[in-house]
PDB file of N, CA and C in Angstrom:
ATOM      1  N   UNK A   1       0.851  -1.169   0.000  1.00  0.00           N
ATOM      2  CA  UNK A   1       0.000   0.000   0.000  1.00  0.00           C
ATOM      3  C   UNK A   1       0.896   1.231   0.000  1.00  0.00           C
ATOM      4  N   UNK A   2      -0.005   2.275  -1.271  1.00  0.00           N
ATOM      5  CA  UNK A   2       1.186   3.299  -0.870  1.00  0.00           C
ATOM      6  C   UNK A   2       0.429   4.661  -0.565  1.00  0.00           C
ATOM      7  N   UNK A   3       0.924   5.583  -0.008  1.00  0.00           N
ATOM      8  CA  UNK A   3       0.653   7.178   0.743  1.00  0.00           C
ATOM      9  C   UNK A   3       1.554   8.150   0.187  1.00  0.00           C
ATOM     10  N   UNK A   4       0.164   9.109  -0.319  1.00  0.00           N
ATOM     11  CA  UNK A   4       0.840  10.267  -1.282  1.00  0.00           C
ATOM     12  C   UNK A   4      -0.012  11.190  -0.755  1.00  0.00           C
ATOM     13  N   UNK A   5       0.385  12.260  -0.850  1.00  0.00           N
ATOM     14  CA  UNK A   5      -0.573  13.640  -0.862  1.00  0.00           C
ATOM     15  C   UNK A   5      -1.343  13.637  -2.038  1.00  0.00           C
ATOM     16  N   UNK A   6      -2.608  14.483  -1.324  1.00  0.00           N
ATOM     17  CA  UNK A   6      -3.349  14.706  -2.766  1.00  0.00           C
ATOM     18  C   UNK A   6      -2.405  15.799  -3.629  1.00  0.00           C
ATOM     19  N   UNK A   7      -1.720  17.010  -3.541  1.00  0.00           N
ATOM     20  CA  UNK A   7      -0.598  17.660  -4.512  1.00  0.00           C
ATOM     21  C   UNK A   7       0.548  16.790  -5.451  1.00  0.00           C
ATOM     22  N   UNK A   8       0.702  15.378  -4.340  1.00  0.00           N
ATOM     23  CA  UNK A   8       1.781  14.551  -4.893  1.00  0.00           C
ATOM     24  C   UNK A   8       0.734  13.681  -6.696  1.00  0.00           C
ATOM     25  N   UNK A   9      -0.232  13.495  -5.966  1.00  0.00           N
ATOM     26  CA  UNK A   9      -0.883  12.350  -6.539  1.00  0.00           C
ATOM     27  C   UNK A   9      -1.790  13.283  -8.098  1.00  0.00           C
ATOM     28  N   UNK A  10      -2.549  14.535  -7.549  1.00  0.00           N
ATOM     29  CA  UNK A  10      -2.224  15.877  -8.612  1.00  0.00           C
ATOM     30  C   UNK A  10      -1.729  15.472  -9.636  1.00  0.00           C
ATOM     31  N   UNK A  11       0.307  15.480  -9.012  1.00  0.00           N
ATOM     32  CA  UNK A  11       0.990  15.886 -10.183  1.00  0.00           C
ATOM     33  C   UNK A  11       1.519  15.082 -11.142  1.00  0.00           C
ATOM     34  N   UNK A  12       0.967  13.574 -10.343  1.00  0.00           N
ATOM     35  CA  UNK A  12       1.525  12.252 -10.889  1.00  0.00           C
ATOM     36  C   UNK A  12       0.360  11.368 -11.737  1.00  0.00           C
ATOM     37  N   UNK A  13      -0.729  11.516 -11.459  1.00  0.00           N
ATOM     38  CA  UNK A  13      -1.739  11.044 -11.615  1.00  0.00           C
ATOM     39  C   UNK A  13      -1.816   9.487 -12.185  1.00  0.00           C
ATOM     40  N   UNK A  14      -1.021  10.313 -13.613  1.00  0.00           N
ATOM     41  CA  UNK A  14      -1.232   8.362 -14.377  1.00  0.00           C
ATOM     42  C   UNK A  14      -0.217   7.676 -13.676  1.00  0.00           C
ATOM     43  N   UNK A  15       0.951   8.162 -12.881  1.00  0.00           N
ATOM     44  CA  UNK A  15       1.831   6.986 -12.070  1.00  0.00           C
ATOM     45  C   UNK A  15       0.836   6.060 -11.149  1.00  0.00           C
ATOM     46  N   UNK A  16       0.450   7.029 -10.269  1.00  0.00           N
ATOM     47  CA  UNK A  16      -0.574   6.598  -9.065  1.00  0.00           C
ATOM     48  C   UNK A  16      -1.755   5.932  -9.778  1.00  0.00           C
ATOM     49  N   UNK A  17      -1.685   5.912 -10.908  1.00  0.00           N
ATOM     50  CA  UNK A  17      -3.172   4.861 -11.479  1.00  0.00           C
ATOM     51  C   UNK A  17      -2.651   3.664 -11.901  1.00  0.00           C
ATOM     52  N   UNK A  18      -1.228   3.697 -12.118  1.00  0.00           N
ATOM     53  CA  UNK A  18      -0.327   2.238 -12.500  1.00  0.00           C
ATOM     54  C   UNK A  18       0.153   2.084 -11.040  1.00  0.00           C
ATOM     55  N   UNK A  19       0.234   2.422  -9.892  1.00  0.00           N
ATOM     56  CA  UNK A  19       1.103   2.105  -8.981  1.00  0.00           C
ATOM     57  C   UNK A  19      -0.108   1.156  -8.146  1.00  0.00           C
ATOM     58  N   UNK A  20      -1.538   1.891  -8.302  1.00  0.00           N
ATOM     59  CA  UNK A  20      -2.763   1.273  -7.683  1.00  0.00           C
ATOM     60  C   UNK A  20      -3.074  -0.092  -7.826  1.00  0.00           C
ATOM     61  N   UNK A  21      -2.394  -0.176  -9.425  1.00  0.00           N
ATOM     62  CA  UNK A  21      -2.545  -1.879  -9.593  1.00  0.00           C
ATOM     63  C   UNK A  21      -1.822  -2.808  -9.272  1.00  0.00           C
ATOM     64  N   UNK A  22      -0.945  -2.394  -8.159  1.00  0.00           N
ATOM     65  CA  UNK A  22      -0.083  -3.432  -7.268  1.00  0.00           C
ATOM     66  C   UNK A  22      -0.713  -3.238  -5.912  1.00  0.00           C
ATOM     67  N   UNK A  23      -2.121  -2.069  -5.515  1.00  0.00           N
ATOM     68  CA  UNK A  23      -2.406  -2.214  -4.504  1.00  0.00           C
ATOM     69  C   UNK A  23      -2.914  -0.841  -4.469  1.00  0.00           C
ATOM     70  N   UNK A  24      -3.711  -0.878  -2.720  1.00  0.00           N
ATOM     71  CA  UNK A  24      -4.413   1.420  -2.801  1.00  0.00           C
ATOM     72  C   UNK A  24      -3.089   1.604  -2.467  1.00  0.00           C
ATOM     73  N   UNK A  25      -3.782   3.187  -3.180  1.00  0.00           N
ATOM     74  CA  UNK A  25      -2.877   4.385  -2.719  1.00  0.00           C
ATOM     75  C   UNK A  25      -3.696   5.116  -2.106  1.00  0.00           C
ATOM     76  N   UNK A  26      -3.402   5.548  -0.748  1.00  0.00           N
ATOM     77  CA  UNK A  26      -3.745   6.107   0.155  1.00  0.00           C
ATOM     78  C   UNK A  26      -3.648   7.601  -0.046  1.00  0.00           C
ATOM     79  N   UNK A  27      -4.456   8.589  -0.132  1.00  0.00           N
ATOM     80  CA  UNK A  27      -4.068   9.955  -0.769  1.00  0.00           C
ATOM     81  C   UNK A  27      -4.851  11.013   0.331  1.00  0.00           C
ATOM     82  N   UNK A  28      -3.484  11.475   0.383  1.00  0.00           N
ATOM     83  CA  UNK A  28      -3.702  12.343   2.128  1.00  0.00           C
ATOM     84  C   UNK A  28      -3.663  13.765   1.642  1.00  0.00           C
ATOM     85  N   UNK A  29      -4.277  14.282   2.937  1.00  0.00           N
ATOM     86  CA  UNK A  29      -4.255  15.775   2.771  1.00  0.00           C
ATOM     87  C   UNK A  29      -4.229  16.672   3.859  1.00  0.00           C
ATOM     88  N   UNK A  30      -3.123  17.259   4.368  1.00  0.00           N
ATOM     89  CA  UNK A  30      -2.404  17.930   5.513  1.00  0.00           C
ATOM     90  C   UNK A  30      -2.215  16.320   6.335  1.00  0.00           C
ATOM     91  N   UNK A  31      -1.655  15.725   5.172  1.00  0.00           N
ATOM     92  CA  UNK A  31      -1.165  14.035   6.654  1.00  0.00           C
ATOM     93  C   UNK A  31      -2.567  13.374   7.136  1.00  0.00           C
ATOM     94  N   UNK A  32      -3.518  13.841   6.638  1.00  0.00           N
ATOM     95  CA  UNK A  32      -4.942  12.787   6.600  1.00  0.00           C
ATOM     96  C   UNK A  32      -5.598  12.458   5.827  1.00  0.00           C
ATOM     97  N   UNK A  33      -5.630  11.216   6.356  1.00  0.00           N
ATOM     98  CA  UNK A  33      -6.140  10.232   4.786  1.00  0.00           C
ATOM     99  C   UNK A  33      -7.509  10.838   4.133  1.00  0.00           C
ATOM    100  N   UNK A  34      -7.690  10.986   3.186  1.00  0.00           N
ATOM    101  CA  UNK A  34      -9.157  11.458   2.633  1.00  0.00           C
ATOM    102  C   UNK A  34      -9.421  10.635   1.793  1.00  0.00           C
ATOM    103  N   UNK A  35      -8.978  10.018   0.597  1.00  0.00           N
ATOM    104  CA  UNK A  35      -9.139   9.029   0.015  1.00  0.00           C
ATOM    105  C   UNK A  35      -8.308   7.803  -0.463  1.00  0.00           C
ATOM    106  N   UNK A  36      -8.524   7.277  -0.849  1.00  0.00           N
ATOM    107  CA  UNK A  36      -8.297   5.529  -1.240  1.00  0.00           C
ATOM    108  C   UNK A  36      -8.023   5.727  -3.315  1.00  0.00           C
ATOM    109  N   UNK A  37      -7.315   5.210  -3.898  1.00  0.00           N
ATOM    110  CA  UNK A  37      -7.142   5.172  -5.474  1.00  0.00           C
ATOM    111  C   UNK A  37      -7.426   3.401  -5.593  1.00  0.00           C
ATOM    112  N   UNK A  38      -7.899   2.861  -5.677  1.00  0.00           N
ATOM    113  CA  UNK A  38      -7.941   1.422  -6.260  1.00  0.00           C
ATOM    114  C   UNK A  38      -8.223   1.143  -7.705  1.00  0.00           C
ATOM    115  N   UNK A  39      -7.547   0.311  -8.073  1.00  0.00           N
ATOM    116  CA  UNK A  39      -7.322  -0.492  -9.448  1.00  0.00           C
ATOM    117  C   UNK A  39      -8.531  -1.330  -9.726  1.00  0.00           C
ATOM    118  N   UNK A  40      -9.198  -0.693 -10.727  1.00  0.00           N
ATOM    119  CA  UNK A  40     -10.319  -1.652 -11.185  1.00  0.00           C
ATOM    120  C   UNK A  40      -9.946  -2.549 -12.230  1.00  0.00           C
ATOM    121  N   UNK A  41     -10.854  -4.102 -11.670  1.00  0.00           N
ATOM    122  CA  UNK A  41      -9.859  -5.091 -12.986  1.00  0.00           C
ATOM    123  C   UNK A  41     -11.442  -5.885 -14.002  1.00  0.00           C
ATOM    124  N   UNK A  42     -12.442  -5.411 -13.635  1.00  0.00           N
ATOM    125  CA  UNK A  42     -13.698  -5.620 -14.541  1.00  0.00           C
ATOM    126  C   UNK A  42     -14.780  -5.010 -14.554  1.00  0.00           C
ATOM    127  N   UNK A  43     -16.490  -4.669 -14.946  1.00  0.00           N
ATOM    128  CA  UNK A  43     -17.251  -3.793 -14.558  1.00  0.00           C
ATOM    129  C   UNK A  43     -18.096  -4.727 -13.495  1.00  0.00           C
ATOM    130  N   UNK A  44     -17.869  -5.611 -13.068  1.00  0.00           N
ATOM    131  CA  UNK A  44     -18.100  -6.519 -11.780  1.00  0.00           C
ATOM    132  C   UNK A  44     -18.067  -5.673 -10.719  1.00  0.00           C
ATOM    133  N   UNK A  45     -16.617  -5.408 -10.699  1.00  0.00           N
ATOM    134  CA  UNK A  45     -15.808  -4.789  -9.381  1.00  0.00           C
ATOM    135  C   UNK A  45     -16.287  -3.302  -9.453  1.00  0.00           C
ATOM    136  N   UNK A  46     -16.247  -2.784 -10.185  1.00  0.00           N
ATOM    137  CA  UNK A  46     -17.322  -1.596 -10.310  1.00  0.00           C
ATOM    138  C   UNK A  46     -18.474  -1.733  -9.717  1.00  0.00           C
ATOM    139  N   UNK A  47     -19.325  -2.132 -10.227  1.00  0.00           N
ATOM    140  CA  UNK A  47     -20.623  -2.576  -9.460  1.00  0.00           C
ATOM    141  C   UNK A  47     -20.633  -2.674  -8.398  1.00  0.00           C
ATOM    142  N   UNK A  48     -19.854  -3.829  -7.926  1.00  0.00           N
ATOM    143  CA  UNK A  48     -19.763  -4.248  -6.267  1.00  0.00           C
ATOM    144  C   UNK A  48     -19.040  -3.152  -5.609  1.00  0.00           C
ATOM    145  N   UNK A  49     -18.358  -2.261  -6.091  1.00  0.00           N
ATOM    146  CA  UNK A  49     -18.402  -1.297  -5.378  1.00  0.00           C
ATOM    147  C   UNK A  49     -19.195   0.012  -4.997  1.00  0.00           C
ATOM    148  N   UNK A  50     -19.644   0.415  -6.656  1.00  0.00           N
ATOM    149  CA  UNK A  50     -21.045   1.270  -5.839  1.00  0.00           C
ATOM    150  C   UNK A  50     -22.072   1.205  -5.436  1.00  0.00           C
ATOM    151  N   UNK A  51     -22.543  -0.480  -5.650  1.00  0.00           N
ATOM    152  CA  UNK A  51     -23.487  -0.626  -4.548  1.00  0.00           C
ATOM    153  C   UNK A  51     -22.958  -1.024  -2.786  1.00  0.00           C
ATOM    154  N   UNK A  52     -21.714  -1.179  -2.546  1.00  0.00           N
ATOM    155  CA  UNK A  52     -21.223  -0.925  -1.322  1.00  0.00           C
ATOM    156  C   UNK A  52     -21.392   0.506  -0.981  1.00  0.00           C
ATOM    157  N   UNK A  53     -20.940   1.446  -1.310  1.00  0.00           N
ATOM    158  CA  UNK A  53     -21.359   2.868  -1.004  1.00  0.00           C
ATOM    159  C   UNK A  53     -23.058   3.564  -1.270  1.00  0.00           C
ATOM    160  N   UNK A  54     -23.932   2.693  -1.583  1.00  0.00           N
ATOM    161  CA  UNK A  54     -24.876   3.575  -1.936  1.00  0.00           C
ATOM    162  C   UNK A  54     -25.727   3.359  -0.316  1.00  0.00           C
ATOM    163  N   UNK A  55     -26.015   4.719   0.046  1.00  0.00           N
ATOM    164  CA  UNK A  55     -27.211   4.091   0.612  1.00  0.00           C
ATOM    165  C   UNK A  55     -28.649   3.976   0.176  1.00  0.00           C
ATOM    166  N   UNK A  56     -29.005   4.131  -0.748  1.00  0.00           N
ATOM    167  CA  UNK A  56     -30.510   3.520  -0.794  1.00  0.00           C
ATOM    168  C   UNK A  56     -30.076   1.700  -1.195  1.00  0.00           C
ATOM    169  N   UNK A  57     -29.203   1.232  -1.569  1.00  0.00           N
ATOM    170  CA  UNK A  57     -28.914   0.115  -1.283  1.00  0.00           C
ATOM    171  C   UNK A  57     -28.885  -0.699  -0.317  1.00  0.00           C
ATOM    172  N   UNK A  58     -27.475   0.017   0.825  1.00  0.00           N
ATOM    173  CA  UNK A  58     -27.821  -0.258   2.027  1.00  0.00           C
ATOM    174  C   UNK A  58     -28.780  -0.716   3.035  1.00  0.00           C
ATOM    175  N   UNK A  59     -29.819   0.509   2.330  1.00  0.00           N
ATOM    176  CA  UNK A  59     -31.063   0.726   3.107  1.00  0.00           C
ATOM    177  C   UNK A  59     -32.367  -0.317   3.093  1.00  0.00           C
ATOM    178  N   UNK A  60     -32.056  -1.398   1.783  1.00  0.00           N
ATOM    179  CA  UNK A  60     -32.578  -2.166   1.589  1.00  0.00           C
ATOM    180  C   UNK A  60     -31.886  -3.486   2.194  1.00  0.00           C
ATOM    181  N   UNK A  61     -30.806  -2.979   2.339  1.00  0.00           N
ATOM    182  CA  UNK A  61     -30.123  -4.325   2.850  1.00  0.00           C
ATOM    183  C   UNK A  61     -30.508  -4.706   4.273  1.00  0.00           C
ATOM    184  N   UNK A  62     -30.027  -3.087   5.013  1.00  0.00           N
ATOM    185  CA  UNK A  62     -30.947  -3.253   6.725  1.00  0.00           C
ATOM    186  C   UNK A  62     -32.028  -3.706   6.620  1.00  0.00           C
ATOM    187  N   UNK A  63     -33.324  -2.811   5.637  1.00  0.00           N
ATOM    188  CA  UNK A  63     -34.917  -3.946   5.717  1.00  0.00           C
ATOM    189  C   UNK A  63     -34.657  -4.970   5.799  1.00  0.00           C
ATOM    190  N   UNK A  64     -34.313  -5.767   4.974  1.00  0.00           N
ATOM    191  CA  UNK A  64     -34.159  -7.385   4.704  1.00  0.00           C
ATOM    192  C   UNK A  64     -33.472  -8.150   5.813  1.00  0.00           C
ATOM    193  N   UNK A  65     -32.563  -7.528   5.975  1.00  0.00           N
ATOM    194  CA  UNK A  65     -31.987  -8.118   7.502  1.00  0.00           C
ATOM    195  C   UNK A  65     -32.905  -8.167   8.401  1.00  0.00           C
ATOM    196  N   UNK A  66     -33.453  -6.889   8.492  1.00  0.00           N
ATOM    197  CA  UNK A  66     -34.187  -6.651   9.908  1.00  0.00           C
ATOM    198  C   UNK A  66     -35.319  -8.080   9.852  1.00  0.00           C
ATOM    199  N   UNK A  67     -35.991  -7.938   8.648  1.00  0.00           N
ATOM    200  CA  UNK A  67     -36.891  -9.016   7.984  1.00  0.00           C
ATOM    201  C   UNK A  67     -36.809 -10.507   8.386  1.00  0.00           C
ATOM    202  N   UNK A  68     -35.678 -10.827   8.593  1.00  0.00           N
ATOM    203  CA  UNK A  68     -34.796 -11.841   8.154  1.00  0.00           C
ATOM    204  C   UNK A  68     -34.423 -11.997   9.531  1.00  0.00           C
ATOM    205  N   UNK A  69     -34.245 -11.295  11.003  1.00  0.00           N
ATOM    206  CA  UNK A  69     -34.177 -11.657  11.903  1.00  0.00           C
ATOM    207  C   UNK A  69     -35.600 -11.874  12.646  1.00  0.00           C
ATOM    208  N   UNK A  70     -36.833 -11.054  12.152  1.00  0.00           N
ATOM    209  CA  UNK A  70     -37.933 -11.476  12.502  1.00  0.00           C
ATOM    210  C   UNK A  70     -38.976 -12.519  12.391  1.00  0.00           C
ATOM    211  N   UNK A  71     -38.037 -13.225  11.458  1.00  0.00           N
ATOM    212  CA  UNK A  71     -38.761 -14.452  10.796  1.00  0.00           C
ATOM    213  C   UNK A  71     -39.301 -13.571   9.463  1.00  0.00           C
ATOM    214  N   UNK A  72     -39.379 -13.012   9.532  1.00  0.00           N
ATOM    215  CA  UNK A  72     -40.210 -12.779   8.018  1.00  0.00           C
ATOM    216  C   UNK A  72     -39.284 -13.107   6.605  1.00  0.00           C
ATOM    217  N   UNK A  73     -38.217 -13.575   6.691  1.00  0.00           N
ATOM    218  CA  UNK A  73     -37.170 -13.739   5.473  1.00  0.00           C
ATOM    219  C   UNK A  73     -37.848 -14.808   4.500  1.00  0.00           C
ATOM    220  N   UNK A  74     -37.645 -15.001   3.450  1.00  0.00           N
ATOM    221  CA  UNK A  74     -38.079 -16.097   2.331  1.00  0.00           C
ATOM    222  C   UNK A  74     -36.987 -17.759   2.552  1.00  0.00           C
ATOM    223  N   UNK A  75     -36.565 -18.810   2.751  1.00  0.00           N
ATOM    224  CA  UNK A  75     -36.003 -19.287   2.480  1.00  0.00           C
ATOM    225  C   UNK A  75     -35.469 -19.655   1.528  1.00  0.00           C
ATOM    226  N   UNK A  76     -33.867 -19.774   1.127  1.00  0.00           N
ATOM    227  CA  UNK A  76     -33.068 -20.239   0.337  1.00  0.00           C
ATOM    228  C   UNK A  76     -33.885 -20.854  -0.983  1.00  0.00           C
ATOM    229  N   UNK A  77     -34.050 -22.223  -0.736  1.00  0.00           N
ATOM    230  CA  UNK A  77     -34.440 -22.935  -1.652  1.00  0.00           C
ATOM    231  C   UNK A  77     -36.403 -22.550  -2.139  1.00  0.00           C
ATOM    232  N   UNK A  78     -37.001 -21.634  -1.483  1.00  0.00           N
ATOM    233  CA  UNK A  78     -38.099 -21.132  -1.637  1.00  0.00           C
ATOM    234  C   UNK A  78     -38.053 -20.020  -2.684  1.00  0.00           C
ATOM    235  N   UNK A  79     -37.114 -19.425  -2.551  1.00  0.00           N
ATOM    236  CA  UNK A  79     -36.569 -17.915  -3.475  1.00  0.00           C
ATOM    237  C   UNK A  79     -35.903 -19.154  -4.911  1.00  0.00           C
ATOM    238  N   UNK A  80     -35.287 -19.198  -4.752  1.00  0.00           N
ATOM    239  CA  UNK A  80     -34.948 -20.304  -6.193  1.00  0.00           C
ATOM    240  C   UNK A  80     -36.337 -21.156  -6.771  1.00  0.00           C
ATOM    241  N   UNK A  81     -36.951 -21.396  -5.588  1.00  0.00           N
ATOM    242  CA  UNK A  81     -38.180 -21.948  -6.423  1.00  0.00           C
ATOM    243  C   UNK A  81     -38.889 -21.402  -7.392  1.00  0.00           C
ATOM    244  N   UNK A  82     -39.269 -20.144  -6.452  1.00  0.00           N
ATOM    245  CA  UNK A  82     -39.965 -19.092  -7.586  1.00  0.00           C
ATOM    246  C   UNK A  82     -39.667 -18.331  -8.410  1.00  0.00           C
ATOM    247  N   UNK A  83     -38.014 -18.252  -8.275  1.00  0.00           N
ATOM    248  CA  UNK A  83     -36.992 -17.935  -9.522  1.00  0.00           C
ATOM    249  C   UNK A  83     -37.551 -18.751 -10.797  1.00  0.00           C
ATOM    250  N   UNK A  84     -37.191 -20.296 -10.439  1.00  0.00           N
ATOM    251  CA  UNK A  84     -37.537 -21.040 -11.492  1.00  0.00           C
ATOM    252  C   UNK A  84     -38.752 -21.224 -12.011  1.00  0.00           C
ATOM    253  N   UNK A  85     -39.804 -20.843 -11.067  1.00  0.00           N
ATOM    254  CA  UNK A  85     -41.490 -21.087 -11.222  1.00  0.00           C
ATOM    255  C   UNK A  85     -41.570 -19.374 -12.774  1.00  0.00           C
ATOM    256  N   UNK A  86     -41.156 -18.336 -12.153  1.00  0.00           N
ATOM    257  CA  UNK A  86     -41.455 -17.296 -13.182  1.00  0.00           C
ATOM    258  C   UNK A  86     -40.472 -17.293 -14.488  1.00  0.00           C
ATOM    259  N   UNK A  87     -39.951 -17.715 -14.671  1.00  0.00           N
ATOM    260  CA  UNK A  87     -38.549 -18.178 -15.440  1.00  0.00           C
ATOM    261  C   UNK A  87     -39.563 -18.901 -16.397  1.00  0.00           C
ATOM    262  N   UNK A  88     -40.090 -20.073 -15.752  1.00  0.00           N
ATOM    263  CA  UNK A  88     -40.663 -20.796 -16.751  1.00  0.00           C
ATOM    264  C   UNK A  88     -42.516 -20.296 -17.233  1.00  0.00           C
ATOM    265  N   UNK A  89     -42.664 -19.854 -16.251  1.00  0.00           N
ATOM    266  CA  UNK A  89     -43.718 -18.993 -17.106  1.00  0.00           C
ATOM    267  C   UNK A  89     -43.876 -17.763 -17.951  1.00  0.00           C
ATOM    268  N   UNK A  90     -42.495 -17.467 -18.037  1.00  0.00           N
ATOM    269  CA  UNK A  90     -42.372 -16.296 -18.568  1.00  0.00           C
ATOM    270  C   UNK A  90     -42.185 -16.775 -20.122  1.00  0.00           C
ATOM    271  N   UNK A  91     -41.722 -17.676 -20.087  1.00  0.00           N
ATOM    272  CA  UNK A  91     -41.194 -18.157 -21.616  1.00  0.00           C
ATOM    273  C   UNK A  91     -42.019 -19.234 -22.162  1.00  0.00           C
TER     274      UNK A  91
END
């Protein structure tokens, strides 16, 4: 992992976008971290990352949990059922 200023990282930019793909670069400002540079390697990892930051995502994720500790959750093989039940009526 490497640590640059945001002025350092500024002036280097495409280094710090090749240096990311051996790992983050940590990019500080007055000596505190403010952001992270990571190396994207498909539009997978994209994805899975802005739905990690979103919250109206999130926000669905707590419902379902909450859901899901009250008993109200769907089971595993119940949710695949009806995957496959509309799957095949759809076509």
């Amino acid at each position: 992992m490497r640590i640059a200023s945001v002025a350092d990282v500024k002036a280097k930019f495409s280094s710090y976008l090749k240096t990311s793909e051996n790992g983050p670069v940590v990019v500080t400002k007055y000596g505190r971290p403010v952001a992270i540079l990571l190396s994207v390697t498909d539009e997978d990892e994209i994805e899975r990352l802005i739905l990690a930051y979103s919250p109206k995502f999130q926000s669905i994720l707590d419902v379902a949990e909450q859901q899901i500790r009250e008993g109200n959750g769907v089971k595993h093989e119940d949710f695949w059922h009806e995957v496959e039940s509309e799957i095949s009526n759809a076509g």
